[in-house]
Protein backbone atom coordinates (compact mmCIF):
# COMPACT_ATOMS: atom_id res chain seq x y z
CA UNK A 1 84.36 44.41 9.48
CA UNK A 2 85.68 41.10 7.24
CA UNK A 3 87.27 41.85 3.98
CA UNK A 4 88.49 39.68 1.07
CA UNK A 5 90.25 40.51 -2.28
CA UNK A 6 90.60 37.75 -5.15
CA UNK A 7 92.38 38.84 -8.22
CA UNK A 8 90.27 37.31 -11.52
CA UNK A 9 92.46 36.14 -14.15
CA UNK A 10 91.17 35.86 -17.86
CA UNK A 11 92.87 32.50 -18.55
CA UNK A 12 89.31 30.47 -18.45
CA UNK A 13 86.74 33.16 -18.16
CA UNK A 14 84.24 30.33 -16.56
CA UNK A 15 86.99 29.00 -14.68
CA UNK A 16 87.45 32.07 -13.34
CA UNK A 17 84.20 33.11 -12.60
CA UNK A 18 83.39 29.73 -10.83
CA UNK A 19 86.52 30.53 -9.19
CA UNK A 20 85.37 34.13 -7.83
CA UNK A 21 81.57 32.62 -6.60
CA UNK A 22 83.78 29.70 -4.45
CA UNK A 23 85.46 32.57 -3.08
CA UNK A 24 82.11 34.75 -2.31
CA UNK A 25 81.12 31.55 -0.60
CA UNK A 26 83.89 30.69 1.53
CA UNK A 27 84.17 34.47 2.57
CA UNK A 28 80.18 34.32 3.73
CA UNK A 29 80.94 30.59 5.39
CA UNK A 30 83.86 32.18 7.27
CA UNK A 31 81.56 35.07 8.95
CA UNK A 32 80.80 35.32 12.47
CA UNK A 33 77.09 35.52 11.54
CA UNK A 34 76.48 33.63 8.97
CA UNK A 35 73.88 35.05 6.46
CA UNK A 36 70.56 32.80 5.24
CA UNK A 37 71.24 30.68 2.26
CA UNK A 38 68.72 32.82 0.23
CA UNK A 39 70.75 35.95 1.38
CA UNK A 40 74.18 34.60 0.67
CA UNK A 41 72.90 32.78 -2.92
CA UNK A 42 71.76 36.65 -4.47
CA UNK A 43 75.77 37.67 -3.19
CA UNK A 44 76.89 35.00 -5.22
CA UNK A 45 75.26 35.30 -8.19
CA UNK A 46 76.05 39.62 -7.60
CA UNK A 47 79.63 38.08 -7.62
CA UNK A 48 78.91 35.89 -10.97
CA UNK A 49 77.31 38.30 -12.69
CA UNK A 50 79.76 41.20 -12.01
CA UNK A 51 83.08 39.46 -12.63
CA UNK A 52 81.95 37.70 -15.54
CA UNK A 53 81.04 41.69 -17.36
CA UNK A 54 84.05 42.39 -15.94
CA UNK A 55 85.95 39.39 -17.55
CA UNK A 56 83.93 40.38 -21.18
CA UNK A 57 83.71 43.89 -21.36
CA UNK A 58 86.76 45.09 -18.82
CA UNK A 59 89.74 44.24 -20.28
CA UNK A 60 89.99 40.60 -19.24
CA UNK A 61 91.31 40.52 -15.51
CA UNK A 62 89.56 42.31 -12.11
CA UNK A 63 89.75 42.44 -9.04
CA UNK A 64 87.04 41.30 -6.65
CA UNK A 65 86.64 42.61 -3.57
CA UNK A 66 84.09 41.21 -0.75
CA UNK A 67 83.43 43.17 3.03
CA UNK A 68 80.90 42.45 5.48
CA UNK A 69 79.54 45.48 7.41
CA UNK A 70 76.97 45.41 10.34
CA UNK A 71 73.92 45.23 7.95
CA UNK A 72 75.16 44.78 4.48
CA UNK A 73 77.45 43.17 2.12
CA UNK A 74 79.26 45.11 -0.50
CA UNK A 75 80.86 43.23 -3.81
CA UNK A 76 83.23 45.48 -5.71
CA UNK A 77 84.39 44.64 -8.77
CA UNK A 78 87.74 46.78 -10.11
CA UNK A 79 88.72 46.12 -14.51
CA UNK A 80 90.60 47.99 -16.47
CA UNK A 81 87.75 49.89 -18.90
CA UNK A 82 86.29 52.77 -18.44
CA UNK A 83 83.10 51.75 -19.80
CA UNK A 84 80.29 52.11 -17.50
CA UNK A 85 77.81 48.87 -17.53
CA UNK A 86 74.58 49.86 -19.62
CA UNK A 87 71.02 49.32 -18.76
CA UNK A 88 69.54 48.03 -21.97
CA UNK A 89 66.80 45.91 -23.20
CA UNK A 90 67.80 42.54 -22.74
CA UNK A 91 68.09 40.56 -26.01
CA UNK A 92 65.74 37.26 -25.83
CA UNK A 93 66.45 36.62 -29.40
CA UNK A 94 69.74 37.40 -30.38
CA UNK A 95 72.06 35.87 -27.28
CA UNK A 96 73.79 39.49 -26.46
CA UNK A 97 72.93 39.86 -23.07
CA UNK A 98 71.71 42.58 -21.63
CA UNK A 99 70.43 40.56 -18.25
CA UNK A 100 73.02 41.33 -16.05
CA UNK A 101 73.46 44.48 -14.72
CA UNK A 102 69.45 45.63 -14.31
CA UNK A 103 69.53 42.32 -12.70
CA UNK A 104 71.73 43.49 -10.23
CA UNK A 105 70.52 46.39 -9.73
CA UNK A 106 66.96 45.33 -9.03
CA UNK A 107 68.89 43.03 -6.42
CA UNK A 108 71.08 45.36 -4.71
CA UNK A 109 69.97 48.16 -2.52
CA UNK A 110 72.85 50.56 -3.96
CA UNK A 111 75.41 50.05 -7.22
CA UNK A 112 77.78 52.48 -8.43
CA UNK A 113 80.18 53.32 -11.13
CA UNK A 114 83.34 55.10 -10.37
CA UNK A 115 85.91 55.94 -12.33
CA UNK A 116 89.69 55.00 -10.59
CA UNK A 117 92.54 57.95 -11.52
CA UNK A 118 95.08 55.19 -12.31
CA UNK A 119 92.34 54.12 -15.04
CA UNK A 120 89.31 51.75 -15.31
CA UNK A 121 86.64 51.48 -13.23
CA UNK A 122 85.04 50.13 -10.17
CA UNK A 123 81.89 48.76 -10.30
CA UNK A 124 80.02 48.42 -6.58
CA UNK A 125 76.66 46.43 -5.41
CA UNK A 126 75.39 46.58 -2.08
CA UNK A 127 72.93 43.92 -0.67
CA UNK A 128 71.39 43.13 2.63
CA UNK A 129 72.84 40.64 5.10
């Protein structure tokens, strides 16, 4: 199993989310079997899309965490809120989101919320290799 952990600071929230999606794609580059582009592309934006509601709505620094098992990929994102992400209508009109997270979960096969005992949250997606 291949793991990576990247810490997300707030300084330049798109900095730092570009940062995060070079990471996602020099951990899948570095895997003994690689994954198709269209495969590792819906990781990355998982990755984009998870760090960056981490970076607005967690308390401005996470932790992202990448592994490869035998048939999956799992992203975990770890912030500081306890907030849960929300399924909502998204807005089309009024530029507050609302994309994201049913995004992700139409494109992972699992997500979950979990709330960590030192506080915050962790906030999982699991895709197919």
């Amino acid at each position: 199993m291949d793991t990576m952990s990247v810490t997300v600071v707030p300084a330049h929230s798109a900095t730092s989310v570009a940062v995060a999606r070079d990471s996602a794609r020099d951990f899948l580059a570095a895997l003994p079997e690689p994954l198709a582009a269209e495969a590792a592309e819906t990781v990355v934006l998982v990755v984009s899309e998870l760090v960056t509601n981490a970076l607005r709505h967690g308390g401005g620094t996470c932790t992202l965490d990448l592994t490869a098992h035998p048939d999956s990929i799992e992203v975990t994102v770890h912030d500081l809120s306890p907030q849960a992400p929300l399924m909502r209508t998204p807005d089309l009109n009024g530029g507050t989101g609302g994309f994201g997270w049913p995004m992700v979960n139409r494109l992972a096969h699992t997500t979950s919320v979990r709330h960590r005992p030192s506080g915050g949250k962790t906030v999982s997606a699991t895709l197919a290799r």
